[in-house]
Protein backbone atom coordinates (compact mmCIF):
# COMPACT_ATOMS: atom_id res chain seq x y z
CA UNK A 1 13.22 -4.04 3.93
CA UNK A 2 15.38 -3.32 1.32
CA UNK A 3 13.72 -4.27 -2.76
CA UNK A 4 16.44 -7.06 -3.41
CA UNK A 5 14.89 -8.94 0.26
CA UNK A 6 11.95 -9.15 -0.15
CA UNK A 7 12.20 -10.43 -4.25
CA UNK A 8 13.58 -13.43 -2.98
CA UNK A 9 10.40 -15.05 -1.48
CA UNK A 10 12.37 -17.87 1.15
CA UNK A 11 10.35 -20.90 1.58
CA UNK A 12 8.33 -21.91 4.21
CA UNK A 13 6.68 -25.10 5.07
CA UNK A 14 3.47 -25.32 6.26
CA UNK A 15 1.64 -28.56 7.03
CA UNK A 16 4.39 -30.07 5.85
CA UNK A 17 3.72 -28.50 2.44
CA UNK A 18 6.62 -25.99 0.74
CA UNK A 19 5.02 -22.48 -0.07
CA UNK A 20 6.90 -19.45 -1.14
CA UNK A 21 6.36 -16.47 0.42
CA UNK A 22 7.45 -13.05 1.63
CA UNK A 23 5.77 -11.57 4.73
CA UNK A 24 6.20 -7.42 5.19
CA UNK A 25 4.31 -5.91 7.77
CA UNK A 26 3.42 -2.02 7.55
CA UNK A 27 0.73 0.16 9.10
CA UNK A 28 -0.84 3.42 8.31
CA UNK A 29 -3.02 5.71 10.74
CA UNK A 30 -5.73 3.70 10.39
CA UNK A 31 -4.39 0.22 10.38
CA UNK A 32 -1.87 -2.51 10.63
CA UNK A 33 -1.39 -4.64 7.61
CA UNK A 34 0.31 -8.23 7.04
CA UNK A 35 1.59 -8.22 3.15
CA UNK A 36 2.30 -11.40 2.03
CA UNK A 37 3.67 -11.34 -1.50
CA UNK A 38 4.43 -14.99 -3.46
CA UNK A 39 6.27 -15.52 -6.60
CA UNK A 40 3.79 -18.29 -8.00
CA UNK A 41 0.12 -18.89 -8.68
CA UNK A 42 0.38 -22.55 -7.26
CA UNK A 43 2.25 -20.61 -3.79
CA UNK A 44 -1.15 -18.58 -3.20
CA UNK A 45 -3.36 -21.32 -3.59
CA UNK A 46 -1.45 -23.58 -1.10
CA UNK A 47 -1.16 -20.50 0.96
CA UNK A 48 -4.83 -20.87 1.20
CA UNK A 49 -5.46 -24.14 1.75
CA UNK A 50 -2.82 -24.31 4.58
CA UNK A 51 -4.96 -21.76 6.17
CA UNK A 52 -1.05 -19.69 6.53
CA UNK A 53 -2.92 -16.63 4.90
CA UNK A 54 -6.30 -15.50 4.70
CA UNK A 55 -6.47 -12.60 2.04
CA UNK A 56 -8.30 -9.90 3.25
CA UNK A 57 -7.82 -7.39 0.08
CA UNK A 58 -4.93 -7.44 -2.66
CA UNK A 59 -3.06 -4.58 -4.65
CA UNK A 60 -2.62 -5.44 -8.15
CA UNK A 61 0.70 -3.90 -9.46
CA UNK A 62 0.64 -3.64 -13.70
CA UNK A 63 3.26 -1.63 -15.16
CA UNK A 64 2.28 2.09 -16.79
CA UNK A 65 5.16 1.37 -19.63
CA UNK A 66 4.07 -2.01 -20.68
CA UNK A 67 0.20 -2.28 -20.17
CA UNK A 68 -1.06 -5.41 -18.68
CA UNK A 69 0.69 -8.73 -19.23
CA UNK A 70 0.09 -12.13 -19.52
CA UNK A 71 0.62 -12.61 -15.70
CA UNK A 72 -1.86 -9.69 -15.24
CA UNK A 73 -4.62 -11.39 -16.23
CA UNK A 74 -2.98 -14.49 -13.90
CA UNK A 75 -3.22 -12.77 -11.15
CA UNK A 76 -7.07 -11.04 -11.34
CA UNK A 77 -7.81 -14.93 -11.92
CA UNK A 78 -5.87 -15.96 -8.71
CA UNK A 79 -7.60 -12.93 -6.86
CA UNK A 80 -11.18 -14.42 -7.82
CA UNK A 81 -9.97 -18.32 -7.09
CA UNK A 82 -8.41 -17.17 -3.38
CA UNK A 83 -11.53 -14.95 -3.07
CA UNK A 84 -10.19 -11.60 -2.24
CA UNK A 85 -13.02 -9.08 -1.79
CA UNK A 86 -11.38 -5.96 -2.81
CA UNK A 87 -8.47 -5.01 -5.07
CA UNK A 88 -6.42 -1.70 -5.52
CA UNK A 89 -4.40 -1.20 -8.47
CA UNK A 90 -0.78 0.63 -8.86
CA UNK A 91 0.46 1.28 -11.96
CA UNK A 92 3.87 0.64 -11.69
CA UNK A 93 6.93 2.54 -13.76
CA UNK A 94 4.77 5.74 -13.82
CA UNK A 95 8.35 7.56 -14.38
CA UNK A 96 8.69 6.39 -17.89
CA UNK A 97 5.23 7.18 -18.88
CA UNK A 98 5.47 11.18 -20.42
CA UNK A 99 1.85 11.34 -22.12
CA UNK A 100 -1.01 11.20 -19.90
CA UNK A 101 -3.25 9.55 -22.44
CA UNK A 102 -1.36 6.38 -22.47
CA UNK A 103 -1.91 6.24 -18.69
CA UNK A 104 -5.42 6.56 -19.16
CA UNK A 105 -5.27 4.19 -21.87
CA UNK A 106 -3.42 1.31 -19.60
CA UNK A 107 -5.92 2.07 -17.08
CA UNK A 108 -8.97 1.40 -19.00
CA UNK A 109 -7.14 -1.85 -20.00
CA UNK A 110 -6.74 -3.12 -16.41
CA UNK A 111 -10.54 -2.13 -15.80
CA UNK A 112 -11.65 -4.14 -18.79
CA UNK A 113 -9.74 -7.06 -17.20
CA UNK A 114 -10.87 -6.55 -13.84
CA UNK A 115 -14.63 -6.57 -14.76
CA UNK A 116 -14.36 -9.55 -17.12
CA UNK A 117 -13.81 -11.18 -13.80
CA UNK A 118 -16.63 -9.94 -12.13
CA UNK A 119 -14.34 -7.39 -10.39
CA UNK A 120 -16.37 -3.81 -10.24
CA UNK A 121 -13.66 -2.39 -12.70
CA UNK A 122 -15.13 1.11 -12.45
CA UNK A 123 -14.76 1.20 -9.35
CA UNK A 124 -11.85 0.32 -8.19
CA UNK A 125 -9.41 2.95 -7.71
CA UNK A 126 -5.96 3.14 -9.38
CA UNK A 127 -2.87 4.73 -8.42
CA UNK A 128 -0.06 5.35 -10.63
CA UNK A 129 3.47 6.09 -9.36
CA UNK A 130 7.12 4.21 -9.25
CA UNK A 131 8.07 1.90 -6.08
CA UNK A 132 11.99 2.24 -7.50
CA UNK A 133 11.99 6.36 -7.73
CA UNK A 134 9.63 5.77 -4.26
CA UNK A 135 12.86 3.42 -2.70
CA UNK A 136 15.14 5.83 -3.98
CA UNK A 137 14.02 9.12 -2.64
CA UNK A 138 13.54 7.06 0.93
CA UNK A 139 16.82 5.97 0.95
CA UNK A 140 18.18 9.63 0.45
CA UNK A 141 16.27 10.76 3.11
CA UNK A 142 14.84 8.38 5.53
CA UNK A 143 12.66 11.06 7.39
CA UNK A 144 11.12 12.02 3.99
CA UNK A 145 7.30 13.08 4.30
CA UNK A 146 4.15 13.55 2.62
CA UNK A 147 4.52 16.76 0.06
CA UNK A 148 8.12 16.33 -0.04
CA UNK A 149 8.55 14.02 -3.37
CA UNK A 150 5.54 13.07 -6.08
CA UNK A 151 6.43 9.59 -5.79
CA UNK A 152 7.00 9.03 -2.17
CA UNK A 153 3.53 10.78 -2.20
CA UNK A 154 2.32 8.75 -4.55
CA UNK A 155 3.16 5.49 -2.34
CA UNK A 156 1.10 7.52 0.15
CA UNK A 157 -2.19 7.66 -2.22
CA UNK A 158 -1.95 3.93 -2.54
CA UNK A 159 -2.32 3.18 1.28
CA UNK A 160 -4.92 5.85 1.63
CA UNK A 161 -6.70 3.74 -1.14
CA UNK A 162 -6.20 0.47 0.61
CA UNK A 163 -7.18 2.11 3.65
CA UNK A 164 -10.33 3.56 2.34
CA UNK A 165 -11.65 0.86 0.06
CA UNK A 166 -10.75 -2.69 1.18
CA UNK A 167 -13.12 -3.37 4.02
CA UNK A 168 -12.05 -4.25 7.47
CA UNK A 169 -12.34 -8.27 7.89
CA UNK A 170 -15.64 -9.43 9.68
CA UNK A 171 -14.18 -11.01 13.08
CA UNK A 172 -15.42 -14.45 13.36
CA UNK A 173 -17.27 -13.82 16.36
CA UNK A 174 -19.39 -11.10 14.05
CA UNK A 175 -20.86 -14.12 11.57
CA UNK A 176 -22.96 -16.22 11.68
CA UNK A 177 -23.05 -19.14 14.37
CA UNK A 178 -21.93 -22.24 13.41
CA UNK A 179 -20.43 -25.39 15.26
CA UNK A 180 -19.54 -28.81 13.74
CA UNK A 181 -20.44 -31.60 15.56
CA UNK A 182 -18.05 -34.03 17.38
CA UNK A 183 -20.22 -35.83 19.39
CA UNK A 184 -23.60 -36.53 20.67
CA UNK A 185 -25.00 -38.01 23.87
CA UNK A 186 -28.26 -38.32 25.61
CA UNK A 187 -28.67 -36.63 29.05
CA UNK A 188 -31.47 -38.43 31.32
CA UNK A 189 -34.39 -36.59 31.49
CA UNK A 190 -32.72 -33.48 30.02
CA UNK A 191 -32.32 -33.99 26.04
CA UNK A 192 -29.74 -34.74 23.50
CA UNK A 193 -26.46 -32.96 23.55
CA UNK A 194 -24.41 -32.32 20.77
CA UNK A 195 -20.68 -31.16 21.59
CA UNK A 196 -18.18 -29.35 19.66
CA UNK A 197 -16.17 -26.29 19.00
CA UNK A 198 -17.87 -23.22 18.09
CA UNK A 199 -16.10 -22.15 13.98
CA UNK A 200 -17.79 -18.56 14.41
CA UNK A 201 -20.59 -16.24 15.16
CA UNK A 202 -22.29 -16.28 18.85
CA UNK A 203 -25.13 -19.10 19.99
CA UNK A 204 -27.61 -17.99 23.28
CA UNK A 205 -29.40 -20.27 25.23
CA UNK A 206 -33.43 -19.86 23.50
CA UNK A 207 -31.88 -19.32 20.12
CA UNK A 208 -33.55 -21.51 17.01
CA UNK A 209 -30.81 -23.19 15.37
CA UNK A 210 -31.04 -25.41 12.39
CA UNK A 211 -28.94 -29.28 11.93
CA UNK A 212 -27.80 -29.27 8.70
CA UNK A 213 -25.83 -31.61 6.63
CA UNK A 214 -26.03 -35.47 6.20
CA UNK A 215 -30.33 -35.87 6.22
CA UNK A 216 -32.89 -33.45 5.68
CA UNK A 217 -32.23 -30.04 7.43
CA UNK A 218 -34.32 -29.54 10.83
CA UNK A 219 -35.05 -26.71 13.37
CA UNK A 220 -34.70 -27.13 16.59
CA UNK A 221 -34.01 -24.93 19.59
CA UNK A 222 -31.37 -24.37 22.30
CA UNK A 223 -32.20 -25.10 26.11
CA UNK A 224 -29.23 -24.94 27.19
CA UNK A 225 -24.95 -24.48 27.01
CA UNK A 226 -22.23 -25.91 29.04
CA UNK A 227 -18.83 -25.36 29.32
CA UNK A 228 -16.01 -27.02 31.30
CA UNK A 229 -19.40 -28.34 33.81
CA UNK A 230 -20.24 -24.68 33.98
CA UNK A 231 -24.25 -23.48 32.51
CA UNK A 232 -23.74 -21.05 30.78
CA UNK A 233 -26.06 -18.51 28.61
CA UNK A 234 -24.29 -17.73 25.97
CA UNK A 235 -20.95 -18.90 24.29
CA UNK A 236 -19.10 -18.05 21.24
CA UNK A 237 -16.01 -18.27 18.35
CA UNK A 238 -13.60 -20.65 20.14
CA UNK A 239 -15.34 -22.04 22.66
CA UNK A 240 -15.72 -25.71 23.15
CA UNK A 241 -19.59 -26.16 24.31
CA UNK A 242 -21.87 -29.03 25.22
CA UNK A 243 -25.26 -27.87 23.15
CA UNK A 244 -28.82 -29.27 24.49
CA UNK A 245 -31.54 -29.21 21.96
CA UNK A 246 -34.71 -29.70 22.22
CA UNK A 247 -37.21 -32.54 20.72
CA UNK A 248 -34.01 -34.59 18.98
CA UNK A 249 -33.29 -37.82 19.59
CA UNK A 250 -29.77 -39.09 20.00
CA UNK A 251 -30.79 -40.92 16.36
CA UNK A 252 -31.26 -37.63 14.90
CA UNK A 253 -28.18 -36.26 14.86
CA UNK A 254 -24.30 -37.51 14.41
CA UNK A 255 -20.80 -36.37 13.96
CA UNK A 256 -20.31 -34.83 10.78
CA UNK A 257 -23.15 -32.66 11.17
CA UNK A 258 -23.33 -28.82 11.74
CA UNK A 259 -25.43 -26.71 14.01
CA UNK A 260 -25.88 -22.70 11.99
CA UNK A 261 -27.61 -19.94 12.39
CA UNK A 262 -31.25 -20.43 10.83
CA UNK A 263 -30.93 -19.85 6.33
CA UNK A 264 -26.95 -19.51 7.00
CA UNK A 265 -25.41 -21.88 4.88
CA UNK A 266 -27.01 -24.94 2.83
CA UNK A 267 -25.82 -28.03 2.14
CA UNK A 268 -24.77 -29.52 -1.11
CA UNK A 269 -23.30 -32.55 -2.84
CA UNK A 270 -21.79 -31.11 -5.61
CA UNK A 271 -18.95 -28.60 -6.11
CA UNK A 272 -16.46 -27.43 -8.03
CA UNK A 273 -12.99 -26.60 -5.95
CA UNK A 274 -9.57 -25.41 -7.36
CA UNK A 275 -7.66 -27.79 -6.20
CA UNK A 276 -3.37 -28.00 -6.01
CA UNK A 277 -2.25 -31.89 -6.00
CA UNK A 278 0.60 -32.28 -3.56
CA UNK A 279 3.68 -33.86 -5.11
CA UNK A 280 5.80 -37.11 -3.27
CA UNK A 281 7.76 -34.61 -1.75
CA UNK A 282 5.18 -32.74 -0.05
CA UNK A 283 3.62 -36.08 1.53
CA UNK A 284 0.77 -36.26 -1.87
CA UNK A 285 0.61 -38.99 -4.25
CA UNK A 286 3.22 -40.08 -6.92
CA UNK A 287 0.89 -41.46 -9.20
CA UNK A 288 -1.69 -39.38 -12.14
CA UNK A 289 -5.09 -39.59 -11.69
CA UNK A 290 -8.28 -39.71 -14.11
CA UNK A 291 -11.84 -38.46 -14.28
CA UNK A 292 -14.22 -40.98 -12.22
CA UNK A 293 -11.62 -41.22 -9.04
CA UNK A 294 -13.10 -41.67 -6.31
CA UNK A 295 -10.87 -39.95 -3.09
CA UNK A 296 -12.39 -39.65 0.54
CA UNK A 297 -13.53 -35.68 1.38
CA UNK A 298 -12.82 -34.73 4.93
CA UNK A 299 -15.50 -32.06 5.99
CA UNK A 300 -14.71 -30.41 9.56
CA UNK A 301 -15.67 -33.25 11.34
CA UNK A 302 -16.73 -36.46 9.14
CA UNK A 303 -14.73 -38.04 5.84
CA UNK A 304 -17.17 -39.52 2.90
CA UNK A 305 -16.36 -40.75 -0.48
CA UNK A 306 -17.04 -38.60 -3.68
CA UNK A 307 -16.13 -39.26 -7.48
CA UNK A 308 -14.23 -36.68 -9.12
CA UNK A 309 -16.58 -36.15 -12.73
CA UNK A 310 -14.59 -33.59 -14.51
CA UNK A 311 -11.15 -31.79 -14.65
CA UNK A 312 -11.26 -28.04 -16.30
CA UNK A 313 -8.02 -26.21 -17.09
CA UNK A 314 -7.38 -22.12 -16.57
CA UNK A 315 -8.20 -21.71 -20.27
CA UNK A 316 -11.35 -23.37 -20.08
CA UNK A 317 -10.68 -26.71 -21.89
CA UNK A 318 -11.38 -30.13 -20.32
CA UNK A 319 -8.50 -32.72 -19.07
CA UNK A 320 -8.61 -35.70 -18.94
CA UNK A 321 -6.02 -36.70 -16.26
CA UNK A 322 -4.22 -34.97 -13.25
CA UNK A 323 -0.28 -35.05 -12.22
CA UNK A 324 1.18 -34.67 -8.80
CA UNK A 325 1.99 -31.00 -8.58
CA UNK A 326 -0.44 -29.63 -10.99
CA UNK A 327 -3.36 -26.64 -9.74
CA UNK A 328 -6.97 -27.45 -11.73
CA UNK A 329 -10.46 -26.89 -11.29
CA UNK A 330 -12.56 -30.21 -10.60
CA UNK A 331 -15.74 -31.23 -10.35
């Protein structure tokens, strides 16, 4: 795509919710990557919560001439709050940079940055270079290749990088079993069956599985899967099962619920979330709110009330009250 394209992020609507985005999709030896770039903090974190892009690794872009801005540190903060596990950095504008100190000196910057947000600064590679020289020498000579031009080489480095350092997503069939439960009936002279989608990981018939959420966690273990009528032994990510435990009663367990993998996840009643407030327009409220709201949570498969106790901006200070359309961290 050509530079002027893809700055223009279109919109998209997802859920009914306007994000801002701009997909490219590019692939190296190794792999095939989905680059989603957005103009706006608040455009990531709906990205997120639409579930429109999981972000598997990002490449922070600072410019060599001007050291990192404002928006720098805006986006390491956005990497932590979307929870991308990797970064790769490219500093940008390389071209107008002619002492080799004050690249250094920008790139110690960026690493002081990066590990104030629990980022391992040392390690994370950097990559310096210019995307516009890079364009440039690509539009000159569209079969250009590696050796041919330091920056088109130096575009290179960068995807070796990203190939090389941020790890390869763990499928969901790879983690750790876990199934919300819809609903639960009691088979004559079998058991109790719990039903429901499988979220991730792989379940066999025999395997212990813990109940969690709701009342006290218990054990319990599986003697056996159906599918579609069908016994089956095993069942994973995806599928919609039929579960029957052993030594619960029908009493013992309800929607809302989750079967895991045993010392997999653990539940809690408090959290604090970065939340975005959808405006009017995007189907939210039109009215503020304050601290001590109380709004209904809808978890997988269940809905109960909580109370809101505090609002925290990006700098750290407290508020007090909450407008359609703003991003803060609650409580």
């Amino acid at each position: 795509k050509k530079f002027d394209e893809i700055d223009s992020a279109p919109e998209e609507r997802a859920r009914g919710i306007t994000i801002n985005t701009a997909h490219v999709e590019y692939e190296t030896e190794n792999r095939h990557y989905a680059h989603v770039d957005c103009p706006g903090h608040a455009d990531y974190v709906k990205n997120m919560i639409t579930g429109a892009a999981q972000m598997d690794g990002a490449i922070l872009v600072c410019s060599a001439a001007d050291g990192p801005m404002p928006q720098t540190r805006e986006h390491i903060l956005l990497a932590k709050q979307v929870g991308v596990p990797q970064i790769v950095v490219f500093l940008n504008k390389a071209d107008m940079v002619d002492d080799e100190e004050l690249l250094e000196l920008v790139e110690l910057e960026v690493q002081e940055l990066l590990s104030k947000y629990d980022f391992p600064g040392d390690e994370i590679p950097f990559v310096a270079g210019s995307a516009l020289l890079a364009l440039e020498a690509v539009a000159s000579n569209p079969s250009i290749s590696k050796g041919e031009d330091k920056w088109v080489d130096s575009i290179f480095e960068l995807m070796e990088k990203v190939d090389e350092y941020i790890p390869t997503p763990e499928r969901e069939v790879d983690k750790a079993f876990l199934m919300a439960v819809e609903d639960v009936f009691s088979i004559t002279g079998r058991g109790t069956v719990a039903t429901g989608r499988i979220e991730r990981g792989l379940v066999k018939v025999g395997d212990t599985v813990e109940i969690v959420g709701l009342k006290e966690t218990r054990s319990t273990t599986i003697t056996g899967l159906e599918m579609f009528q069908k016994s089956l032994e095993e069942a994973m990510a995806g599928d919609n099962v039929g579960i029957l435990i052993r030594g619960i009663q029908k009493t013992e367990i309800e929607r809302g619920m989750v079967l895991s993998a045993p010392g997999s996840i653990t539940p809690h009643t408090k959290f604090e979330g970065e939340v975005y407030v959808l405006t009017k327009e995007e189907g939210g409220r039109h009215t503020p709110f304050f601290t001590g709201y109380r709004p209904q949570f809808y978890v997988r498969t269940t809905d109960v009330t909580g109370t809101i106790a505090e609002f925290t901006s990006d700098d750290g200070s407290a508020a007090e009250m909450v407008m359609p359309g703003d991003r803060i961290k609650m409580t």
